[in-house]
Structure formats: structure tokens, C-alpha cells
N, C-alpha and C. Protein backbone atom coordinates (compact mmCIF):
# COMPACT_ATOMS: atom_id res chain seq x y z
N UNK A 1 -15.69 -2.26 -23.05
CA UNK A 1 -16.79 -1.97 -22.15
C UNK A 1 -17.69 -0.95 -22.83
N UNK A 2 -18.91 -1.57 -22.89
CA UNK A 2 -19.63 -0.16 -23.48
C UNK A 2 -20.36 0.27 -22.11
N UNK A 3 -21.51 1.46 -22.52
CA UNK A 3 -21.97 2.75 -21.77
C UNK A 3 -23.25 2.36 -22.20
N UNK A 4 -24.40 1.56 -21.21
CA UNK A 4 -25.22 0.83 -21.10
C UNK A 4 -26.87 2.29 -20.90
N UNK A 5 -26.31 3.03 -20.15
CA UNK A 5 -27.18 3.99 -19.41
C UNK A 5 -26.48 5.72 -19.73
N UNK A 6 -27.26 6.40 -20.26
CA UNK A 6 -26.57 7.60 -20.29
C UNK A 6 -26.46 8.69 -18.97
N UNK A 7 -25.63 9.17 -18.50
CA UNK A 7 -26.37 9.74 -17.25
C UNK A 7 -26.40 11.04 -17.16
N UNK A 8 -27.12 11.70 -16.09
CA UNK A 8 -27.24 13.36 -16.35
C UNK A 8 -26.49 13.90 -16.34
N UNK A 9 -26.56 15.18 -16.45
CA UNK A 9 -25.74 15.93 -16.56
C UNK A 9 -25.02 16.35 -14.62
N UNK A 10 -26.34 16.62 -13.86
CA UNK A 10 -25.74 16.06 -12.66
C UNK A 10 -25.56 15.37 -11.86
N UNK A 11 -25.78 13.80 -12.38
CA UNK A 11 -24.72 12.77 -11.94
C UNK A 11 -23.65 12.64 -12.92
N UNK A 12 -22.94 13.36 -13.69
CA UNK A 12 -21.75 13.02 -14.17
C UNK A 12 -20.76 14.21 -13.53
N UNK A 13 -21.55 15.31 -12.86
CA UNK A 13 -21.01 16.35 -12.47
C UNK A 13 -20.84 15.84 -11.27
N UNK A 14 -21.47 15.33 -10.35
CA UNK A 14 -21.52 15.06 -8.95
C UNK A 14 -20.07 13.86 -9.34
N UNK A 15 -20.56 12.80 -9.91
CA UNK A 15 -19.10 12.04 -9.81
C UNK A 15 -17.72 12.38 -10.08
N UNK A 16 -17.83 13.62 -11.09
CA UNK A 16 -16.47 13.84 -11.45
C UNK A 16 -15.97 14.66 -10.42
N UNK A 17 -16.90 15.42 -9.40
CA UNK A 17 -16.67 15.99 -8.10
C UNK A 17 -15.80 15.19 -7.27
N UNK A 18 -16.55 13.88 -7.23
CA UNK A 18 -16.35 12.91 -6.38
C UNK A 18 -14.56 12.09 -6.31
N UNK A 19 -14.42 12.00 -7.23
CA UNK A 19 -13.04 11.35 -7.99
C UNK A 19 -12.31 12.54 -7.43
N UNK A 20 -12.59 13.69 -8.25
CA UNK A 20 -11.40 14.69 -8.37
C UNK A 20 -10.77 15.28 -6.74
N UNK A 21 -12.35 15.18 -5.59
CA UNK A 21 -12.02 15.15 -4.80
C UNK A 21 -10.86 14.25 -3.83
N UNK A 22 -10.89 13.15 -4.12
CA UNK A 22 -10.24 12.14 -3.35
C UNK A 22 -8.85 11.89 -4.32
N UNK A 23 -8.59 12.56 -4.99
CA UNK A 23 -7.35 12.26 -5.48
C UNK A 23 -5.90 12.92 -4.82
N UNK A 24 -6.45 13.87 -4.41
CA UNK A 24 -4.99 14.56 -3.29
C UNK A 24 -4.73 13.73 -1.84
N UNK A 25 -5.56 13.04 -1.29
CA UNK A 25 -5.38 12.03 -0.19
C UNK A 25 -5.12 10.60 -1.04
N UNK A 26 -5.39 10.14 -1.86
CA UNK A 26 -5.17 9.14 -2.34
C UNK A 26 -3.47 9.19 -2.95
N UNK A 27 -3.04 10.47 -3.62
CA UNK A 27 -1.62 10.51 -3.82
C UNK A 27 -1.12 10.91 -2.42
N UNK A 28 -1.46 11.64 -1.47
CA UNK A 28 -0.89 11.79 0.23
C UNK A 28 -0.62 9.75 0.54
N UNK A 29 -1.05 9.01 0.46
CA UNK A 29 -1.55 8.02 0.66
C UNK A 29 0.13 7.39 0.10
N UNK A 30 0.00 7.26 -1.08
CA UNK A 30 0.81 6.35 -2.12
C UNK A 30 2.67 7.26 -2.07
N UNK A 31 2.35 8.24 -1.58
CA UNK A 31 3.69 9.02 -1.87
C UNK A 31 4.53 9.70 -0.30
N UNK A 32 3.56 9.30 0.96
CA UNK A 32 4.19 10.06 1.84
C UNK A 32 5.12 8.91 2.13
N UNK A 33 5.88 9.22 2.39
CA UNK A 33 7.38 7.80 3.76
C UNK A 33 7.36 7.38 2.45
N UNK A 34 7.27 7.14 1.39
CA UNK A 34 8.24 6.60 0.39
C UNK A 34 9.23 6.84 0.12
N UNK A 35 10.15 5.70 0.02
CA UNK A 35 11.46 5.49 -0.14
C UNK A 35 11.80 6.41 -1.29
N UNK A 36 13.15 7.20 -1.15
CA UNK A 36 13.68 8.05 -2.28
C UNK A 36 13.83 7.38 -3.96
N UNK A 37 13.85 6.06 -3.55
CA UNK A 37 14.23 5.29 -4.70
C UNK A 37 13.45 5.22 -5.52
N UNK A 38 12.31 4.72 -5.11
CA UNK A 38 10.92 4.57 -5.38
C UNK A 38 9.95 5.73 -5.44
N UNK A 39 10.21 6.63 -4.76
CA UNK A 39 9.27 7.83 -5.07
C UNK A 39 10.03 8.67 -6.26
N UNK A 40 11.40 8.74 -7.07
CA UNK A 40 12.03 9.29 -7.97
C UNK A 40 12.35 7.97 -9.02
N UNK A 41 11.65 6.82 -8.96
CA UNK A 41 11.83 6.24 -9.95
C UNK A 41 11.16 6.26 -11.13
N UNK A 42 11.60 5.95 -12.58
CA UNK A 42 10.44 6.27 -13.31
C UNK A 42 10.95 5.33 -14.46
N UNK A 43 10.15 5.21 -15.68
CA UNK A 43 10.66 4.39 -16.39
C UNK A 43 10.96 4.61 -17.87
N UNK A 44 12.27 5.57 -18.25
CA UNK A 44 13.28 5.88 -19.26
C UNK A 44 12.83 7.89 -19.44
N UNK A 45 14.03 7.77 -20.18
CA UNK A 45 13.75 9.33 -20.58
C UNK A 45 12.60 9.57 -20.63
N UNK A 46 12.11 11.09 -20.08
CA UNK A 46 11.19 11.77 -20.47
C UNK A 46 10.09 11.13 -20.20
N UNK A 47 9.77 10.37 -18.84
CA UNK A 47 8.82 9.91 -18.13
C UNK A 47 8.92 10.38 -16.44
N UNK A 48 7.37 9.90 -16.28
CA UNK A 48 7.80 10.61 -14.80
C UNK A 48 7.60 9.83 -13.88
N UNK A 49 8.33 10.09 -12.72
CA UNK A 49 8.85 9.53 -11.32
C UNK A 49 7.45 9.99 -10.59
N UNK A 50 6.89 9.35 -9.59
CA UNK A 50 5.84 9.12 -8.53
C UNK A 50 6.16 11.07 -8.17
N UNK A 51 6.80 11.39 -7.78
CA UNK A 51 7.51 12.50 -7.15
C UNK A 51 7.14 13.62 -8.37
N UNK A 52 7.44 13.17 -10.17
CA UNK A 52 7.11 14.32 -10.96
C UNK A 52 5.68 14.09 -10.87
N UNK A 53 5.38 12.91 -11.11
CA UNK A 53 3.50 13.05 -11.04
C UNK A 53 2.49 13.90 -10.54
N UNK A 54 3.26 14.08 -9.27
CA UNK A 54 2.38 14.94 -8.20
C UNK A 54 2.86 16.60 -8.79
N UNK A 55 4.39 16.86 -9.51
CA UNK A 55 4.23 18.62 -9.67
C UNK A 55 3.38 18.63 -11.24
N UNK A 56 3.07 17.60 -11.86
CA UNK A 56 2.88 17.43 -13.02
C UNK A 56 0.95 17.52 -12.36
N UNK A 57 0.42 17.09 -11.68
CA UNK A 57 -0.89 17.72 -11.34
C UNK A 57 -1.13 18.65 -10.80
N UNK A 58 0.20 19.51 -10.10
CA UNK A 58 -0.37 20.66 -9.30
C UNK A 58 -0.23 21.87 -10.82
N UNK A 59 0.85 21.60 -11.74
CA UNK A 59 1.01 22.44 -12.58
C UNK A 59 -0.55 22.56 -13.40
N UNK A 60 -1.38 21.17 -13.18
CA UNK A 60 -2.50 21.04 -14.44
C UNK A 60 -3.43 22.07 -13.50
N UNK A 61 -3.29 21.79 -11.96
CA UNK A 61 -4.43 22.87 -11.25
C UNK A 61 -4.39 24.21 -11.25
N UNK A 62 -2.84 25.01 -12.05
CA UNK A 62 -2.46 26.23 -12.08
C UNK A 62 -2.85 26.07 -13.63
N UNK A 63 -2.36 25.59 -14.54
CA UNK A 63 -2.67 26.18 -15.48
C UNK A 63 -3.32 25.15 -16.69
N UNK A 64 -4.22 24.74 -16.37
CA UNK A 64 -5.18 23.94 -16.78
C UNK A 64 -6.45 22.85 -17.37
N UNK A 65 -6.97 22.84 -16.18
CA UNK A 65 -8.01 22.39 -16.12
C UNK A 65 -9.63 23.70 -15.70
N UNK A 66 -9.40 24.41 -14.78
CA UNK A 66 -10.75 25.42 -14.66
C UNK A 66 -10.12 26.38 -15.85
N UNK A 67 -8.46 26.98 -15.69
CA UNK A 67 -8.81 27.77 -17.06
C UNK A 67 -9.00 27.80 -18.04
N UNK A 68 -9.16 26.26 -18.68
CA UNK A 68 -9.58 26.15 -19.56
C UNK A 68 -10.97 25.43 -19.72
N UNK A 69 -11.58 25.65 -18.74
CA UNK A 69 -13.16 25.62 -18.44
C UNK A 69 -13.40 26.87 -18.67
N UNK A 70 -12.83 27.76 -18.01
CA UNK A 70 -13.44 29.14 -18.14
C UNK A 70 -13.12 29.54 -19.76
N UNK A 71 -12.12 29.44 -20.20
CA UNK A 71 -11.64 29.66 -21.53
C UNK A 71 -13.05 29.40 -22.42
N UNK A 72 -13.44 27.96 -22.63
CA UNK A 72 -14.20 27.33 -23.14
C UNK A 72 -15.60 28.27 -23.21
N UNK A 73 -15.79 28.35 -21.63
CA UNK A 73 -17.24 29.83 -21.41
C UNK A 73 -16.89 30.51 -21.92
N UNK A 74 -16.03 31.45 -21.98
CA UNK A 74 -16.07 32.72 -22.60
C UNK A 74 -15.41 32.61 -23.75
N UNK A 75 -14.78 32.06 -24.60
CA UNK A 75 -14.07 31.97 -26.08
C UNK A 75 -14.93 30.97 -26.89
N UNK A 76 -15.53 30.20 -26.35
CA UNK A 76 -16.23 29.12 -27.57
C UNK A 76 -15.40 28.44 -28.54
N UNK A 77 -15.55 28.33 -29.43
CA UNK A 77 -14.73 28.04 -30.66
C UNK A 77 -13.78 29.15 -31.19
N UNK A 78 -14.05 30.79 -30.82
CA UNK A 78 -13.61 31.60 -31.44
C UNK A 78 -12.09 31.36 -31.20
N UNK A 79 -11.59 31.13 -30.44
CA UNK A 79 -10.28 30.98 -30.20
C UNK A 79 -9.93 29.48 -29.33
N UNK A 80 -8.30 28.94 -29.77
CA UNK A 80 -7.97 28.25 -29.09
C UNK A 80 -7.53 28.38 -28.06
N UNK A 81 -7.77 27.61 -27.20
CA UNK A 81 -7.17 28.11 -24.89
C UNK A 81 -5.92 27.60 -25.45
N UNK A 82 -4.64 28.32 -24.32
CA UNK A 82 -3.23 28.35 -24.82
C UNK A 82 -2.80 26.85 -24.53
N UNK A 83 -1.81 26.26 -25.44
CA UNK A 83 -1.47 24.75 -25.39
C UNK A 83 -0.54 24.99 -23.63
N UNK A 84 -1.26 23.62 -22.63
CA UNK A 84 -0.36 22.66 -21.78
C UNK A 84 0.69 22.33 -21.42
N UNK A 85 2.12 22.92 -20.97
CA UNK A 85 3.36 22.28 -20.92
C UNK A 85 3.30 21.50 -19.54
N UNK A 86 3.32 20.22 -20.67
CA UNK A 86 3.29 18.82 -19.62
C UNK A 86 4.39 19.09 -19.07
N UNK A 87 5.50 19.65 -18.78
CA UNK A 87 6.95 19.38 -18.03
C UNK A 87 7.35 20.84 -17.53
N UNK A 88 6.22 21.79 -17.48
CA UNK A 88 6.74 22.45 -16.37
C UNK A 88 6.89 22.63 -15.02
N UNK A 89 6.25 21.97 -15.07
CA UNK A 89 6.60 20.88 -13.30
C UNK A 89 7.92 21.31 -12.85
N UNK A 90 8.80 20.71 -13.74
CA UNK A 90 10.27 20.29 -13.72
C UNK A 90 11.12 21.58 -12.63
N UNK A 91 11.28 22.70 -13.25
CA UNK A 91 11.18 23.26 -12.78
C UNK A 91 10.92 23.88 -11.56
N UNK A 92 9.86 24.14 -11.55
CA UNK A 92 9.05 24.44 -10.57
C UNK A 92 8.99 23.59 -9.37
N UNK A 93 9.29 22.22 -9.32
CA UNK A 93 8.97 21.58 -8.06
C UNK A 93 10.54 21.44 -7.68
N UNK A 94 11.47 21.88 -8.40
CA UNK A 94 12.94 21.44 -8.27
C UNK A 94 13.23 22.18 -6.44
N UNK A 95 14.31 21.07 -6.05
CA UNK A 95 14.28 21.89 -4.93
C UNK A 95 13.40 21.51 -3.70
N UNK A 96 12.08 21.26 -3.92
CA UNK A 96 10.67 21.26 -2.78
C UNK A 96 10.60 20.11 -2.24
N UNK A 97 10.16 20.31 -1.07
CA UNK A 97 9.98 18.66 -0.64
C UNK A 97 8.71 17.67 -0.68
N UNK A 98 8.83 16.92 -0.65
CA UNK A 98 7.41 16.11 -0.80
C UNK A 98 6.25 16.68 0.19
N UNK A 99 6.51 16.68 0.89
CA UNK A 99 5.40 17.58 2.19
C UNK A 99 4.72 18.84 1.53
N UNK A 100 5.86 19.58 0.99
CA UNK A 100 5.23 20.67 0.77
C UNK A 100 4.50 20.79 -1.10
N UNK A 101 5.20 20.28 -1.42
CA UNK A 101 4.12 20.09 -2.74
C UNK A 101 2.73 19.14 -2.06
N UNK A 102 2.71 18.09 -1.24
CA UNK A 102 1.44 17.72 -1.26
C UNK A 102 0.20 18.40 -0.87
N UNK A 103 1.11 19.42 0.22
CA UNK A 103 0.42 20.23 0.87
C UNK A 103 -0.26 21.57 -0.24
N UNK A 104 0.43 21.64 -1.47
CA UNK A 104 0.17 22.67 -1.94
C UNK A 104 -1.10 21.78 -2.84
N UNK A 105 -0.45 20.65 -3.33
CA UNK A 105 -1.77 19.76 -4.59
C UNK A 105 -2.70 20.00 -3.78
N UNK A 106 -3.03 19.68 -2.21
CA UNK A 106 -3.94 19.59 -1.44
C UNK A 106 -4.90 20.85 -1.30
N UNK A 107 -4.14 21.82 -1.15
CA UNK A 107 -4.68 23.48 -1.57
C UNK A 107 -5.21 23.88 -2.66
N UNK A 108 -4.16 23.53 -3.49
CA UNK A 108 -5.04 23.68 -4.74
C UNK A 108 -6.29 23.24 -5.64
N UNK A 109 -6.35 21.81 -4.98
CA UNK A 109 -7.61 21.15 -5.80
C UNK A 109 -8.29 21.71 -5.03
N UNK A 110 -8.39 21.70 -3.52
CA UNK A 110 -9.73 22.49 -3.20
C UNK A 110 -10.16 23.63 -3.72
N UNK A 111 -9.65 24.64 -3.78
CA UNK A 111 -9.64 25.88 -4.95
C UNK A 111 -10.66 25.33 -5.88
N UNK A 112 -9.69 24.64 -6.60
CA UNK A 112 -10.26 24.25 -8.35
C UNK A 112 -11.64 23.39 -7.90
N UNK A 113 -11.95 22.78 -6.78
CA UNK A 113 -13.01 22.40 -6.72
C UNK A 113 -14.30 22.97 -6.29
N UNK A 114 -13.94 23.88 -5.60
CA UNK A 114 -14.73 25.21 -5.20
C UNK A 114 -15.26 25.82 -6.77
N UNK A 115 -13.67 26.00 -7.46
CA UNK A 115 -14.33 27.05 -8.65
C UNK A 115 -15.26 26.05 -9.80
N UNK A 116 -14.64 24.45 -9.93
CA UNK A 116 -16.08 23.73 -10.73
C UNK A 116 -17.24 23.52 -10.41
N UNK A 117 -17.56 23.90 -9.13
CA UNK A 117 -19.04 23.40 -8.52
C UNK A 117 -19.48 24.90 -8.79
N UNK A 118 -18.76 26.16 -8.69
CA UNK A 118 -19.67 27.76 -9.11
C UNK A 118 -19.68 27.01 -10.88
N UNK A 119 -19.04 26.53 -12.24
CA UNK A 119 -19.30 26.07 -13.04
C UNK A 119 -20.53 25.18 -13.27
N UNK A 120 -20.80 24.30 -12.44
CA UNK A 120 -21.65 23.25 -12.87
C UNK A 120 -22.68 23.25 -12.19
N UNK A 121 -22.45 23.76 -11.11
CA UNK A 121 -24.09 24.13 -10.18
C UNK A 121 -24.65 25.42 -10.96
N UNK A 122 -24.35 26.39 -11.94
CA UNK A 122 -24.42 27.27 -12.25
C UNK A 122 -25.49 26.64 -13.89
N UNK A 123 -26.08 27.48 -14.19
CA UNK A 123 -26.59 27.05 -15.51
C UNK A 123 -25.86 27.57 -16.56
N UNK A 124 -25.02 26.30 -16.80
CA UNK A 124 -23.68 25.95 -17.59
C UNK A 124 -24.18 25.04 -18.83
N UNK A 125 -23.87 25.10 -20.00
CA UNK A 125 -24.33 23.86 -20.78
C UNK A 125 -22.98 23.34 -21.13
N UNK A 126 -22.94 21.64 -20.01
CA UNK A 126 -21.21 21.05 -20.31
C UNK A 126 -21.45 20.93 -21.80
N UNK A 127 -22.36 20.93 -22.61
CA UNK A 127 -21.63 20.84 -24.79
C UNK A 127 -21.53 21.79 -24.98
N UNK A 128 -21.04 22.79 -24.17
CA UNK A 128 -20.16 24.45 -24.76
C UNK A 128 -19.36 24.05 -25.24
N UNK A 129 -18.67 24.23 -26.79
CA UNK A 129 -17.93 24.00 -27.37
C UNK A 129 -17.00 24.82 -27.20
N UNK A 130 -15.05 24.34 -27.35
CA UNK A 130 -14.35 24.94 -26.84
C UNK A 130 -13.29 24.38 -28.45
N UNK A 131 -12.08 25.08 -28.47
CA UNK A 131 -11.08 24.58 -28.86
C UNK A 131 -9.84 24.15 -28.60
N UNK A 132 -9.08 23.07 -28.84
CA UNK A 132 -8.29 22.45 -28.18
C UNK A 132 -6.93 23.03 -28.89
N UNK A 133 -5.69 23.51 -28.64
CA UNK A 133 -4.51 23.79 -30.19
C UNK A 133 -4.42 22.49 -30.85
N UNK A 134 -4.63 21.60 -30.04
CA UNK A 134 -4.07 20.24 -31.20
C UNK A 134 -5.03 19.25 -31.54
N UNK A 135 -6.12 18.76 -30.40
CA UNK A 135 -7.11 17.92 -30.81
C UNK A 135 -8.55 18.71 -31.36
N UNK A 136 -8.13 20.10 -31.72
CA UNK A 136 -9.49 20.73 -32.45
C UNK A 136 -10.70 21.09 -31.34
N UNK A 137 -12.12 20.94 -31.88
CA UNK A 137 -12.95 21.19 -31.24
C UNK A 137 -13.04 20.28 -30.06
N UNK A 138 -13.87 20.93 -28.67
CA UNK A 138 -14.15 19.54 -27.73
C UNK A 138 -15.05 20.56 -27.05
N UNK A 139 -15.51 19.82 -25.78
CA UNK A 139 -16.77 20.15 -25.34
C UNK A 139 -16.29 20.42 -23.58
N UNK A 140 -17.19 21.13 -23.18
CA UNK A 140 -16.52 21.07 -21.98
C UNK A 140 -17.37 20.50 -20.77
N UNK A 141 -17.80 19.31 -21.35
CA UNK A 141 -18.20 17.90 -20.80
C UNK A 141 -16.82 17.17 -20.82
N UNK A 142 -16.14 16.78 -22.14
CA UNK A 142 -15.60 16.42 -22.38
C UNK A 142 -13.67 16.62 -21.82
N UNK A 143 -13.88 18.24 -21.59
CA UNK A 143 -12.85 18.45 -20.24
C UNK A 143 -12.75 18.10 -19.30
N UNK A 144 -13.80 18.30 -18.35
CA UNK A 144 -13.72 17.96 -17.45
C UNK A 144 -14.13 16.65 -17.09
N UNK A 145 -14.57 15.65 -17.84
CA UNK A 145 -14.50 14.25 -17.76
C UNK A 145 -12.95 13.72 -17.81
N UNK A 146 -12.33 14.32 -18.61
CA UNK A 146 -11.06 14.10 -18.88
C UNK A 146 -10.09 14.42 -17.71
N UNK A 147 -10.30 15.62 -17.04
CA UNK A 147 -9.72 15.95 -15.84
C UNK A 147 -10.19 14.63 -14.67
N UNK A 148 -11.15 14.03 -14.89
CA UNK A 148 -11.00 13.13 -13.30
C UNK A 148 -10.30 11.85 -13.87
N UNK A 149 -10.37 11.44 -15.59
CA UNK A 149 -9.86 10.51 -15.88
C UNK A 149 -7.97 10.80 -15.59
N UNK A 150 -7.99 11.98 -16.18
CA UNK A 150 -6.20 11.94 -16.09
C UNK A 150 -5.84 11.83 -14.44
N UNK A 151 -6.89 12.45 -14.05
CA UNK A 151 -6.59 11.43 -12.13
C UNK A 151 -6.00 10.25 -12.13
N UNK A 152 -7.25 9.68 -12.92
CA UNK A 152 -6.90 8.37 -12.40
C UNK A 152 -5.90 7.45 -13.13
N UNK A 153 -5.55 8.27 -14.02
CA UNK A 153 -4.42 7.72 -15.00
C UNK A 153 -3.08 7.97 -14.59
N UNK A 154 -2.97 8.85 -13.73
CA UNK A 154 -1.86 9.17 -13.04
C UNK A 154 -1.66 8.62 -11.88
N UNK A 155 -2.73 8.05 -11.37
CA UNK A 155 -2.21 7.37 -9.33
C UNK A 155 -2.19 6.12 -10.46
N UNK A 156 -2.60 5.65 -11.49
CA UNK A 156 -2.05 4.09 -11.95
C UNK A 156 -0.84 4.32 -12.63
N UNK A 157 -0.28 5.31 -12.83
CA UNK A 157 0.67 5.57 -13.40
C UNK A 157 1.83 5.36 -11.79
N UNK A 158 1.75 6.08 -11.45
CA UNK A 158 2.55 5.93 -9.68
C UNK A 158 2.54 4.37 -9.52
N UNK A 159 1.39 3.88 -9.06
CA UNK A 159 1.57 2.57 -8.84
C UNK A 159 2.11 1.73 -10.01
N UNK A 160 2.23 1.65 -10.91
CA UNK A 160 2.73 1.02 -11.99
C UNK A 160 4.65 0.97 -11.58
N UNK A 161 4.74 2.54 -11.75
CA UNK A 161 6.35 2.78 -11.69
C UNK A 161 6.29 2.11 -10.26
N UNK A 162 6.11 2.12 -9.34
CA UNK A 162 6.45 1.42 -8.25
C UNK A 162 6.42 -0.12 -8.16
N UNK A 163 5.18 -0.72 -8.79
CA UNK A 163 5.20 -2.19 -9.48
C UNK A 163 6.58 -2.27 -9.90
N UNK A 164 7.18 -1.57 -11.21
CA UNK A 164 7.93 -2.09 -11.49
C UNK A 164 9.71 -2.04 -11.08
N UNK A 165 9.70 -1.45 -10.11
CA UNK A 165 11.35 -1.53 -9.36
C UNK A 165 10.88 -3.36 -8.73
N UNK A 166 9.73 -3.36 -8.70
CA UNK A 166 10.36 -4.98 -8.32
C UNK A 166 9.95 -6.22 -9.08
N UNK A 167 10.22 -5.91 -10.18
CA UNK A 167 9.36 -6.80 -11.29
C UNK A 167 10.15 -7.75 -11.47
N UNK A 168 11.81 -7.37 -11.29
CA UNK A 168 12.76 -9.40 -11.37
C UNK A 168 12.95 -9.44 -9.95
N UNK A 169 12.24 -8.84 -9.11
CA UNK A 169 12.36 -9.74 -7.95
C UNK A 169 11.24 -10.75 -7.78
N UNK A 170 10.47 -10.74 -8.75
CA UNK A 170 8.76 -11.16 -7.77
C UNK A 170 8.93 -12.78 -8.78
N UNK A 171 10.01 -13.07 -9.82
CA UNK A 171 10.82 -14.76 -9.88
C UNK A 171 8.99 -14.49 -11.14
N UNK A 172 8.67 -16.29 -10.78
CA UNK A 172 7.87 -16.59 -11.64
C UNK A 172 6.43 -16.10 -11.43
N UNK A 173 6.19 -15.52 -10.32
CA UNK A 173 4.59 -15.08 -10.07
C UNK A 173 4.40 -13.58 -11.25
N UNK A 174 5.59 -13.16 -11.93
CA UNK A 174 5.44 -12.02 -12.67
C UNK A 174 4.21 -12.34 -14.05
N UNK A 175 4.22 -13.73 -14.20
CA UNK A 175 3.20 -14.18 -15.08
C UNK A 175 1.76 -13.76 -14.25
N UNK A 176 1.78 -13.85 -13.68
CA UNK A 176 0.31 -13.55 -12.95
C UNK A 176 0.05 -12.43 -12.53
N UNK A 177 0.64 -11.13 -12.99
CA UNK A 177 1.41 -9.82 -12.54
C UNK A 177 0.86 -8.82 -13.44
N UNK A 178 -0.50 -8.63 -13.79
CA UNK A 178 -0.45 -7.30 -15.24
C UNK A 178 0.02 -5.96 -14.86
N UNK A 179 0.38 -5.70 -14.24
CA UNK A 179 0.82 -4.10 -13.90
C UNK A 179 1.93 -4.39 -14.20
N UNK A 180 2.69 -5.67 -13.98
CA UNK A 180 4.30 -5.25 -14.77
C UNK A 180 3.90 -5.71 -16.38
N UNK A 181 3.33 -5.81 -17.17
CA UNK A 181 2.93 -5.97 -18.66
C UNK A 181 2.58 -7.19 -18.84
N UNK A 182 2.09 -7.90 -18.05
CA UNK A 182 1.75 -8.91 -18.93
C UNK A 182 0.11 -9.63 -18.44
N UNK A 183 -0.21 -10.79 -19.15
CA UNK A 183 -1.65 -10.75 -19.65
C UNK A 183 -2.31 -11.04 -17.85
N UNK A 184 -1.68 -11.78 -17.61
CA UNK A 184 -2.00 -12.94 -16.04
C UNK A 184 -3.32 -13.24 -16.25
């Protein structure tokens, strides 16, 4: 797919508003009354269950996505913002119940969405260059585009693992099936 039309700076801000907003009701949606089986299923080591997904975004709203917007404002290139631990979740959500982590993702993005609109309503230039520890330079257009994409890479990630607890039940229609891998 290519990118036909370039768009402004605030319609790419307004949409990534838009997404990032609706993603804590959209996982409320996919994860409440789910079955234990299915909300802790996942598929092999060191992947995550519908259930880690959700502490695995509240951890990105603590430690980041705005701070490393803000990082980006005030460090530039001079320094790299501190590397991401994708799995401290683990931890941290051990113990909690689904209610109350949703309730907290739900708290928290509003926060973080409060604090990107003082960012982007603000005269901000998103090609402030920032540094990444591992992928080098990036922009912080390029963050926070990335923050509504890993949204949405994660509720297809949920629905996927849930696709697939019933992938030898669904017989021969699995050919016609791409969320369990194949072309249909």
C-alpha cells in the first residue's frame, strides 16, 4: 500500500488522538467475561496471553511512550531515552485482576492523552529528532505514530491468540481463515 496524499501535521495528530483514544474500550470490549482459558492463552514461550497484552500497554503508558516524547523535547540527539522492558508487566500485573488493570489502562491513557495534546497542540516540531538505544536516530513524529500503531498491533495480536485456541476446531473452513496463517 503506498501513501497517496501527505497529511498535516494536524491531521496526523488529530488521528493518532483518535486511535489512541479508543483503544482502552476496545481492549474493555475483547477482554472483559473472557474465559480464563482464552484470556491467559498465548502462543509458546515468551509470548503474550490477551491478559499480558493489556499489563504490557499499561507498562508502555508508565514508562514509555510521553516519556519518551518528552525525552525527545528536551535531549534531542544528545542522549539516548532509557531502553523499554517489554516484560515488565510480568511482574507487576502478577496477582491483579482483570477489572482492575483495565480500570487502571483506562486511567492511564487518559493521562497520557491529556499530556500529548499539551505536546502537539503546543508549537512542537513532530521532526524533533530523538535517539532510540537500539534503532538510532528517530523523530518524534515517528514515535508517536508508532504508539497508535503498536495499538493496533496489539488488539490484533489478542484477537489472533484467541483465533487460534480454535483453529482444529473450525475442520476445513481454516483454509478460508487468515488470522489462523493462512492465505484464504
Amino acid at each position: 500500500m503506498t501513501k497517496d496524499v501527505l497529511v498535516s501535521d494536524e491531521q496526523l495528530a488529530e488521528e493518532i488522538l483518535t486511535l489512541l483514544s479508543r483503544t482502552p474500550g476496545t481492549v474493555r470490549v475483547l477482554l472483559e467475561d473472557l474465559p480464563a482459558g482464552l484470556l491467559h492463552a498465548d502462543e509458546g514461550e515468551g509470548t503474550f496471553s490477551p491478559f499480558s497484552v493489556l499489563g504490557h500497554l499499561i507498562q508502555g503508558e508508565i514508562d514509555d511512550w510521553i516519556p519518551r516524547a518528552r525525552w525527545i523535547l528536551e535531549h534531542g540527539r544528545e542522549r539516548a531515552f532509557p531502553p523499554f522492558d517489554r516484560f515488565a508487566h510480568v511482574e507487576r500485573t502478577r496477582g491483579r485482576s482483570l477489572d482492575e488493570l483495565l480500570t487502571e489502562f483506562e486511567t492511564l491513557r487518559q493521562t497520557g492523552l491529556a499530556a500529548l495534546r499539551e505536546v502537539v497542540e503546543g508549537d512542537v516540531d513532530l521532526d524533533a529528532d530523538g535517539l532510540h538505544p537500539e534503532l538510532g536516530e528517530v523523530t518524534l513524529r515517528q514515535l508517536l505514530t508508532t504508539w497508535a500503531v503498536h495499538d493496533l498491533n496489539h488488539i490484533a495480536q489478542i484477537v489472533r491468540v484467541v483465533a487460534h485456541r480454535f483453529e482444529d476446531e473450525v475442520g476445513p473452513w481454516k483454509a478460508y481463515l487468515p488470522i489462523l496463517g493462512h492465505d484464504g
